[in-house]
C-alpha atoms as a PDB file:
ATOM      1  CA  UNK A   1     -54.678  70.242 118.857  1.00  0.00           C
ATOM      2  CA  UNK A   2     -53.992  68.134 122.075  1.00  0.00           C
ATOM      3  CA  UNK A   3     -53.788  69.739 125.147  1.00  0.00           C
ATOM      4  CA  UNK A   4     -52.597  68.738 128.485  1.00  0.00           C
ATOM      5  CA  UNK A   5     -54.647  68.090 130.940  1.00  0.00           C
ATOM      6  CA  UNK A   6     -54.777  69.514 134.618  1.00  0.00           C
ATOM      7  CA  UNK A   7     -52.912  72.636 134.325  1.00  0.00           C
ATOM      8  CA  UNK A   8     -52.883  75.833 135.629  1.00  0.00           C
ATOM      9  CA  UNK A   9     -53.737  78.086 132.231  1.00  0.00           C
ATOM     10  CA  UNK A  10     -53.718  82.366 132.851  1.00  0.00           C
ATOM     11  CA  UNK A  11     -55.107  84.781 130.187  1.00  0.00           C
ATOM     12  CA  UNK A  12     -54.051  88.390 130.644  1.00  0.00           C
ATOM     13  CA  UNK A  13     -55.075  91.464 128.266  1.00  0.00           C
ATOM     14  CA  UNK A  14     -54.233  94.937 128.693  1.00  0.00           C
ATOM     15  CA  UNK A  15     -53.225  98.049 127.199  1.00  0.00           C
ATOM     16  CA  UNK A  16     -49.813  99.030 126.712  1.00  0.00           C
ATOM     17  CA  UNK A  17     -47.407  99.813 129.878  1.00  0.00           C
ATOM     18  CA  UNK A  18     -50.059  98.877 132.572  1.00  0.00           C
ATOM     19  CA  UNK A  19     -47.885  96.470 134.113  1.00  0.00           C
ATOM     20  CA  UNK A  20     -49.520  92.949 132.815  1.00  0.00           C
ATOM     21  CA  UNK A  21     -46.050  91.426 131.593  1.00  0.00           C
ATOM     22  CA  UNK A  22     -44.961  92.109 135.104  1.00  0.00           C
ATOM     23  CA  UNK A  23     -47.861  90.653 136.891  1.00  0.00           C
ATOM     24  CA  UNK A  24     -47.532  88.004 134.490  1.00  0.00           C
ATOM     25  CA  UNK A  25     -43.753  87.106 135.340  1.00  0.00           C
ATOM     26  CA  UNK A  26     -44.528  87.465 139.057  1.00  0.00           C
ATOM     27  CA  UNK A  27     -47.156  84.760 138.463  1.00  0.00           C
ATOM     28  CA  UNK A  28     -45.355  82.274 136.326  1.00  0.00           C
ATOM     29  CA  UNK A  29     -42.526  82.663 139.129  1.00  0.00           C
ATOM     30  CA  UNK A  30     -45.219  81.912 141.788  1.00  0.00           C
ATOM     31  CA  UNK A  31     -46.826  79.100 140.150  1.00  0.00           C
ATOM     32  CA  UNK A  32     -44.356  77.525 138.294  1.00  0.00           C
ATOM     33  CA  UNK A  33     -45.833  77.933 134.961  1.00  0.00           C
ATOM     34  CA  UNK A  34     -44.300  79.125 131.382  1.00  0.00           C
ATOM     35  CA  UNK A  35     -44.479  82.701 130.812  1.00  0.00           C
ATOM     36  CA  UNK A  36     -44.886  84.187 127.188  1.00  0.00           C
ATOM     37  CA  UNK A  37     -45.428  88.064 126.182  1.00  0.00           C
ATOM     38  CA  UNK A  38     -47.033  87.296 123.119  1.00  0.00           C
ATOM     39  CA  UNK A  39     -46.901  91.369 122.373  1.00  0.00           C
ATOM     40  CA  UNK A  40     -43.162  90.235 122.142  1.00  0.00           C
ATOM     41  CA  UNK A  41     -43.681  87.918 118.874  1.00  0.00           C
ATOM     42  CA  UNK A  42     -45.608  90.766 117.612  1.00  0.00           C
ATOM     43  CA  UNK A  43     -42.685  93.239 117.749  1.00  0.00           C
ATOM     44  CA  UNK A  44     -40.274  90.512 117.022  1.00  0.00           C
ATOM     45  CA  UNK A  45     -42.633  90.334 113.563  1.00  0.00           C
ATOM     46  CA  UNK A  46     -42.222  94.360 113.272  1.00  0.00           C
ATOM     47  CA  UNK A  47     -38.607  94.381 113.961  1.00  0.00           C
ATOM     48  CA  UNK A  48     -38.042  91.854 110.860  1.00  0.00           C
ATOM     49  CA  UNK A  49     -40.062  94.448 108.833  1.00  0.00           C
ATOM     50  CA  UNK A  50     -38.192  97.287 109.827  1.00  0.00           C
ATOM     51  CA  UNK A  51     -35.070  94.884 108.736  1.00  0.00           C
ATOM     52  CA  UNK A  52     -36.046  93.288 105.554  1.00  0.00           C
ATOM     53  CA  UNK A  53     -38.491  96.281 104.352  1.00  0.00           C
ATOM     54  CA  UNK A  54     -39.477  95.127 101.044  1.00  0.00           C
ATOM     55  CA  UNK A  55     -38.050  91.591 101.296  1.00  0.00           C
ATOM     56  CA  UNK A  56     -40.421  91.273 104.052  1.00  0.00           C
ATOM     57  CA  UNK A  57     -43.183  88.720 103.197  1.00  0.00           C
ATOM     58  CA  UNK A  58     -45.027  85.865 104.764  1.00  0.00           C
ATOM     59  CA  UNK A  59     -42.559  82.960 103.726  1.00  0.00           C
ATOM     60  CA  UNK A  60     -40.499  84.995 105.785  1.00  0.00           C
ATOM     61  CA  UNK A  61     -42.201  85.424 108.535  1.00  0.00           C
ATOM     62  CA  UNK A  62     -43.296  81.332 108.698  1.00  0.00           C
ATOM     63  CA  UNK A  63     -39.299  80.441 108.532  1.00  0.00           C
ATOM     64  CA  UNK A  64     -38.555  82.881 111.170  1.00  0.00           C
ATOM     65  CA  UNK A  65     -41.377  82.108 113.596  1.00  0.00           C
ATOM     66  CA  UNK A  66     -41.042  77.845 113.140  1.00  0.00           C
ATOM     67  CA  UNK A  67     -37.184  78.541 114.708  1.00  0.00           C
ATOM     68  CA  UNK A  68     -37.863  81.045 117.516  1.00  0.00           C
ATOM     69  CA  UNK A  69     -37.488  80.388 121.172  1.00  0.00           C
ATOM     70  CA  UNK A  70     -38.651  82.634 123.869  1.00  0.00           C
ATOM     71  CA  UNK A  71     -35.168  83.552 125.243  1.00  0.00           C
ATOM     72  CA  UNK A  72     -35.299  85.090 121.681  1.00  0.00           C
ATOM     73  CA  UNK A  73     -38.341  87.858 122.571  1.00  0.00           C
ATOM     74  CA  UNK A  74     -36.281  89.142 125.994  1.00  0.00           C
ATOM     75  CA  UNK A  75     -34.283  91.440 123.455  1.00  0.00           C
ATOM     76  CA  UNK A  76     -34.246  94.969 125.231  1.00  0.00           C
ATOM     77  CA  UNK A  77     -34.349  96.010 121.672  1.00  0.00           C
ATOM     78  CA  UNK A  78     -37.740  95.015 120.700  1.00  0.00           C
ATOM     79  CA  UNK A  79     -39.058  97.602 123.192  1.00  0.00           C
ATOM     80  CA  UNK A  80     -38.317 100.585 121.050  1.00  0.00           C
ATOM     81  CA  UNK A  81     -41.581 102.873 120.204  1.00  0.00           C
ATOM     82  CA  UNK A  82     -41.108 102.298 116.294  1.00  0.00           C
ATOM     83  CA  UNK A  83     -40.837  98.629 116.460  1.00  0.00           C
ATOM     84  CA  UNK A  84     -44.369  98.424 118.634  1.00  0.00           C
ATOM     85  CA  UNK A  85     -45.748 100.383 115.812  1.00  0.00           C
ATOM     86  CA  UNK A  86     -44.688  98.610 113.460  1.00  0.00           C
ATOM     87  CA  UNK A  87     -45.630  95.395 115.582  1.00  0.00           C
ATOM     88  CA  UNK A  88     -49.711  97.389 115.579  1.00  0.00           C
ATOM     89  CA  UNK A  89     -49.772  97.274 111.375  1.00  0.00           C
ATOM     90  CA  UNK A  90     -48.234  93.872 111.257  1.00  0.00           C
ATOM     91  CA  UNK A  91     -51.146  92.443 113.965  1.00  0.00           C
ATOM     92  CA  UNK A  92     -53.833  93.867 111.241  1.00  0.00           C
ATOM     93  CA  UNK A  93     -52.101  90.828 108.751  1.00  0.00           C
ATOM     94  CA  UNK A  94     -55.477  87.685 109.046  1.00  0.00           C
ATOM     95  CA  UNK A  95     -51.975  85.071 107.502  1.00  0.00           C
ATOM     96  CA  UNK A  96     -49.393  86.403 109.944  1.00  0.00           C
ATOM     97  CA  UNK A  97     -51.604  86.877 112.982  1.00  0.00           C
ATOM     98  CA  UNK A  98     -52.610  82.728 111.892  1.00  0.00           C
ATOM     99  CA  UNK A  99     -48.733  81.915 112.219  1.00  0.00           C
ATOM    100  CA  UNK A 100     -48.454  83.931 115.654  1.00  0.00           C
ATOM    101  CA  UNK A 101     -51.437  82.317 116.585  1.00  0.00           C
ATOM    102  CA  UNK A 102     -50.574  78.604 116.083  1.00  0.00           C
ATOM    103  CA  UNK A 103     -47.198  79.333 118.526  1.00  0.00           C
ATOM    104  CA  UNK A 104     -49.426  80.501 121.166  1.00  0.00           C
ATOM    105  CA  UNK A 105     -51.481  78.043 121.257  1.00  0.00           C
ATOM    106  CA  UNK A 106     -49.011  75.437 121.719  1.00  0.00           C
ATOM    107  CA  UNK A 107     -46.990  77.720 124.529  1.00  0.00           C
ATOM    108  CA  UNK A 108     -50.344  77.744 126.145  1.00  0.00           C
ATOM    109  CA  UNK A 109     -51.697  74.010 125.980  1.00  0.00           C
ATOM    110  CA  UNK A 110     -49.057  72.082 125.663  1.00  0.00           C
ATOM    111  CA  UNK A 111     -46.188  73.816 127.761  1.00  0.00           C
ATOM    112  CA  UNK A 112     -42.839  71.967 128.550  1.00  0.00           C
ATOM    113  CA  UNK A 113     -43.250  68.890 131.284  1.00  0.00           C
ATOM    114  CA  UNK A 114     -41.354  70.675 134.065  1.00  0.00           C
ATOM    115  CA  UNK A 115     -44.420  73.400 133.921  1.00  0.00           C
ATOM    116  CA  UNK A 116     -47.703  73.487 135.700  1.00  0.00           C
ATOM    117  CA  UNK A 117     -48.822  75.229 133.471  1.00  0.00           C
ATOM    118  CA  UNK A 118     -48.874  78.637 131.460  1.00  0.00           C
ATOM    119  CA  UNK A 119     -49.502  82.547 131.502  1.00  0.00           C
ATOM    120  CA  UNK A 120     -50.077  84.334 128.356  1.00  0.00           C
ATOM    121  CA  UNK A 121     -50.387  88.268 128.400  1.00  0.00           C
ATOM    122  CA  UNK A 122     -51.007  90.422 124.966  1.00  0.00           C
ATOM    123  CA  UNK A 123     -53.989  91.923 123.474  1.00  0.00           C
ATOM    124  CA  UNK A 124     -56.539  89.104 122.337  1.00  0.00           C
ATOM    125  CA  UNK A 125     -55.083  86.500 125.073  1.00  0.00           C
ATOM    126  CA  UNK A 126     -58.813  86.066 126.876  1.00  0.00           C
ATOM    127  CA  UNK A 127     -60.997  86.823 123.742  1.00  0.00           C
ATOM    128  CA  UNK A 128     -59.107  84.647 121.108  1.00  0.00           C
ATOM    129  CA  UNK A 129     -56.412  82.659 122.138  1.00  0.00           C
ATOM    130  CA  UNK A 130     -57.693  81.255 125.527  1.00  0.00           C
ATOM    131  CA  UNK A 131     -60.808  81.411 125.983  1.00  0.00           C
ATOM    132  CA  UNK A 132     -61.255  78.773 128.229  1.00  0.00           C
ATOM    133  CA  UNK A 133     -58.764  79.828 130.633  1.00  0.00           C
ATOM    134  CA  UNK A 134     -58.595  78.537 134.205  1.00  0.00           C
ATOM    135  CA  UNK A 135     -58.234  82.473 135.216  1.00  0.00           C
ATOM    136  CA  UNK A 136     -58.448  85.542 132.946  1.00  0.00           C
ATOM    137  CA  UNK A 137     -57.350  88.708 133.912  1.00  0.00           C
ATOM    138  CA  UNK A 138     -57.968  92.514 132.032  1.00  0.00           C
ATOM    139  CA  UNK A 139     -54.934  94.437 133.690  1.00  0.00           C
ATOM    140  CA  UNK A 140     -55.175  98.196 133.201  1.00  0.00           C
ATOM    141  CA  UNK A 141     -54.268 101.898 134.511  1.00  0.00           C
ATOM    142  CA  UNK A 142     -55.026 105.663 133.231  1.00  0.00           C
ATOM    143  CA  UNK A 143     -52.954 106.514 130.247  1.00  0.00           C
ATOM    144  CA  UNK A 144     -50.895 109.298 132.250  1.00  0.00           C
ATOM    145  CA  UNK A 145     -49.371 106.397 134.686  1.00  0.00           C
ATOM    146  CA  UNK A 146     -48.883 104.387 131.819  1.00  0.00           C
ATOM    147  CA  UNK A 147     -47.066 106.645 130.017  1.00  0.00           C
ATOM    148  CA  UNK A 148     -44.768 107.903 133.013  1.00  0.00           C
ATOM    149  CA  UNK A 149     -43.808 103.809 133.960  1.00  0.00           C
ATOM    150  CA  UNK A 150     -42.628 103.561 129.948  1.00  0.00           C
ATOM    151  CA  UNK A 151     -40.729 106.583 129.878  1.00  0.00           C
ATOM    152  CA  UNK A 152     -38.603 105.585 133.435  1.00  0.00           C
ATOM    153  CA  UNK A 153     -38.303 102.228 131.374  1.00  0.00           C
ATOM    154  CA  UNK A 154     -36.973 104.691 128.838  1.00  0.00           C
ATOM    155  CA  UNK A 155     -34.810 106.581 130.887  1.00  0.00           C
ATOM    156  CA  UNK A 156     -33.574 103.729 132.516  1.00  0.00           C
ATOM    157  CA  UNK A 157     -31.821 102.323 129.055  1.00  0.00           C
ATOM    158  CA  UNK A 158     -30.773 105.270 127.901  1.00  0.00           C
ATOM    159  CA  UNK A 159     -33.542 106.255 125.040  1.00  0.00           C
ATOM    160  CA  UNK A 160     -33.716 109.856 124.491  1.00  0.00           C
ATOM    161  CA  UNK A 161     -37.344 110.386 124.336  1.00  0.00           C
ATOM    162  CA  UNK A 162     -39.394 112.909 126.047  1.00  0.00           C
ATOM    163  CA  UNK A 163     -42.436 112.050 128.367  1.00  0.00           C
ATOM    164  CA  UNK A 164     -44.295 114.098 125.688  1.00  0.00           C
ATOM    165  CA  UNK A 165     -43.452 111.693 122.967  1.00  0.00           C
ATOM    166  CA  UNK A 166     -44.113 108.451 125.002  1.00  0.00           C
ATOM    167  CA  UNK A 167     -47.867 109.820 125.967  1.00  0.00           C
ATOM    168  CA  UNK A 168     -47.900 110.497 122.295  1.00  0.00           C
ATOM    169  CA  UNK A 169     -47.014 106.903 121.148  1.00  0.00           C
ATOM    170  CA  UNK A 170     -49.052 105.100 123.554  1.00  0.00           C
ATOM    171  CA  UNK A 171     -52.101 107.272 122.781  1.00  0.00           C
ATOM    172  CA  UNK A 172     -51.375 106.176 119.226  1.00  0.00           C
ATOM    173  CA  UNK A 173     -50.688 102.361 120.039  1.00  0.00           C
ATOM    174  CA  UNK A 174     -54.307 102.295 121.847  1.00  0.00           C
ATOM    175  CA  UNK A 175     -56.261 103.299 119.262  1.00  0.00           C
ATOM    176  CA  UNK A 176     -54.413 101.018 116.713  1.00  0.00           C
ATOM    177  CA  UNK A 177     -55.253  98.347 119.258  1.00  0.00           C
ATOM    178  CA  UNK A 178     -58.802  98.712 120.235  1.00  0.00           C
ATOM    179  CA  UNK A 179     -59.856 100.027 116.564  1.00  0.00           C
ATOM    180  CA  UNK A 180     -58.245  97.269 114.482  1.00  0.00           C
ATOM    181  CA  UNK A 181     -60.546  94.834 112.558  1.00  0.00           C
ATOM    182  CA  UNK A 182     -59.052  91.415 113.600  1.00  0.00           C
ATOM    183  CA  UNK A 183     -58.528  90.844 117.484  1.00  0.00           C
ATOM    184  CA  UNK A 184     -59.005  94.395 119.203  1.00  0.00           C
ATOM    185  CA  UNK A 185     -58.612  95.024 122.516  1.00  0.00           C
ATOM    186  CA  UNK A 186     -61.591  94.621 124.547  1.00  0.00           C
ATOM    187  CA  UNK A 187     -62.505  93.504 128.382  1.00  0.00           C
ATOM    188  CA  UNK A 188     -64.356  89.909 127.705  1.00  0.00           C
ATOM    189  CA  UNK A 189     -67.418  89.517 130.098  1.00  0.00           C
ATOM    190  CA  UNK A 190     -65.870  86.869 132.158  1.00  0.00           C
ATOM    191  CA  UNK A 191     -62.231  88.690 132.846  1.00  0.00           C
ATOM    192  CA  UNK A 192     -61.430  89.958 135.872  1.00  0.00           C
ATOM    193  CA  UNK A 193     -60.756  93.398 136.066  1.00  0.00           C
ATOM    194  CA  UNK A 194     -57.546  95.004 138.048  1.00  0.00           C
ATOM    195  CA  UNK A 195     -56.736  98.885 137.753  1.00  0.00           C
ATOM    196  CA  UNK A 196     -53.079  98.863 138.426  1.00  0.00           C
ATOM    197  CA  UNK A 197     -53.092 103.540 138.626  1.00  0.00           C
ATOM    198  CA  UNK A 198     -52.997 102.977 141.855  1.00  0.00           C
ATOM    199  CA  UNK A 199     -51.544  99.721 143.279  1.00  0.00           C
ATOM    200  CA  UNK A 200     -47.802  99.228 143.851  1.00  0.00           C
ATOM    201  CA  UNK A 201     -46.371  95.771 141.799  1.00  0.00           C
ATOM    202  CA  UNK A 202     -46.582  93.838 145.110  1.00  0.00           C
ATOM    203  CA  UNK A 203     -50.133  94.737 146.057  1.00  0.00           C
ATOM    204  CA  UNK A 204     -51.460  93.522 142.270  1.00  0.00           C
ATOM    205  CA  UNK A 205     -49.601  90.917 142.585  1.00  0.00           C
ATOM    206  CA  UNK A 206     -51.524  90.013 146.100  1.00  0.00           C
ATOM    207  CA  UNK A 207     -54.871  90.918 144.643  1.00  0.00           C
ATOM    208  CA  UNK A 208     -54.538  88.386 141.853  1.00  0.00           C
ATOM    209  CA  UNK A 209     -52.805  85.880 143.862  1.00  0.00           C
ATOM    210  CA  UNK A 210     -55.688  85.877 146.318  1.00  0.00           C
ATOM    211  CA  UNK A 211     -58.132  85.543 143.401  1.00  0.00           C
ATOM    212  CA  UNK A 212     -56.264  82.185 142.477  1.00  0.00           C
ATOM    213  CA  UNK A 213     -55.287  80.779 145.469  1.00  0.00           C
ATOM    214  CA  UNK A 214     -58.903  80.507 146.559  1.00  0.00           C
ATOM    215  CA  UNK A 215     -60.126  78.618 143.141  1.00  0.00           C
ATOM    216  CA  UNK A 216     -57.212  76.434 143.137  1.00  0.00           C
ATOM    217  CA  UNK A 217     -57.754  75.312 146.432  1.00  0.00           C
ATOM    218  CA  UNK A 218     -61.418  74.701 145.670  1.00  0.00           C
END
């Protein structure tokens, strides 16, 4: 695969609800560079298997994934508990996670002209897909801040869950993550680590920003 050359490339991996996809956007917006939540094509995946249930199948899945466009993963929708659990089995499939892979890459190497460059966040972004990142990043936070920042997001359209049931979920949607055969979770030994528990958006934001500013310049 061809890549192009001199650009800004950003690897991000964290667990659930620890605030990488918004460090992530903040970034892209700062640095001009394409943002994808690759979690999103995950749960994009799950949500056709909650739709087609047994007409589900990998022919499917190719057709589906060959036509999307990013604007097509910002669907409030996909952010529903059952759909990331169904997105957690679907990431165990070696032929779909091949397809999801393939689109990554290309968002990551080969993003648009007007782009300097991309920032991937997800799971396996600094282990698998870029591992020769310009900057990778392992975002995290306790589980009990995580939780409380997913119910608000909750709350705040509408979903009648209970805090009780969100701490549940993501306790759930970590093990499925870390424990699963292909891709787990994991900190690689060159990512850069940043506990967002206790940091407020703008002051991650600042910490990482600080981090790249000083090797771009150099």
């Amino acid at each position: 695969m061809k890549k192009r050359k001199n650009i800004i490339t950003v690897a991000i991996d964290s667990p659930a609800a620890a605030g990488a996809g918004t460090q992530a956007k903040m970034i892209s917006k700062a640095y001009n560079l394409i943002y994808l939540d690759t979690g999103k094509i995950y749960r994009y995946v799950g949500n056709l298997k909650l739709i087609y249930g047994t007409n589900f199948n990998y022919q499917l899945v190719k057709k589906k994934i060959n036509k999307i466009n990013i604007k097509d993963l910002n669907n409030k929708k996909l952010l529903a508990d059952k759909i990331a659990l169904s997105a957690s089995i679907i990431a165990k499939d070696n032929k779909i996670r091949n397809l999801v892979k393939k689109f990554q890459l290309n968002i990551a190497y080969n993003p648009p002209i007007k782009f300097a460059g991309s920032v991937l966040d997800g799971r396996d972004i600094t282990s698998v897909i870029m591992k020769d990142a310009m900057f990778k990043f392992f975002i995290t936070a306790d589980l009990k801040t995580r939780a409380k920042r997913r119910y608000l997001e909750y709350k705040k359209l509408k979903n009648k869950i209970s805090f009780k049931e969100v701490l549940k979920n993501l306790e759930k949607r970590d093990y499925l993550d870390k424990n699963r055969k292909n891709s787990p979770l994991r900190r690689t030994k060159d990512s850069i680590l940043i506990n967002t528990s206790k940091l407020s958006k703008k002051a991650s934001f600042y910490k990482i920003k600080a981090i790249m500013d000083k090797k771009i310049r150099n």
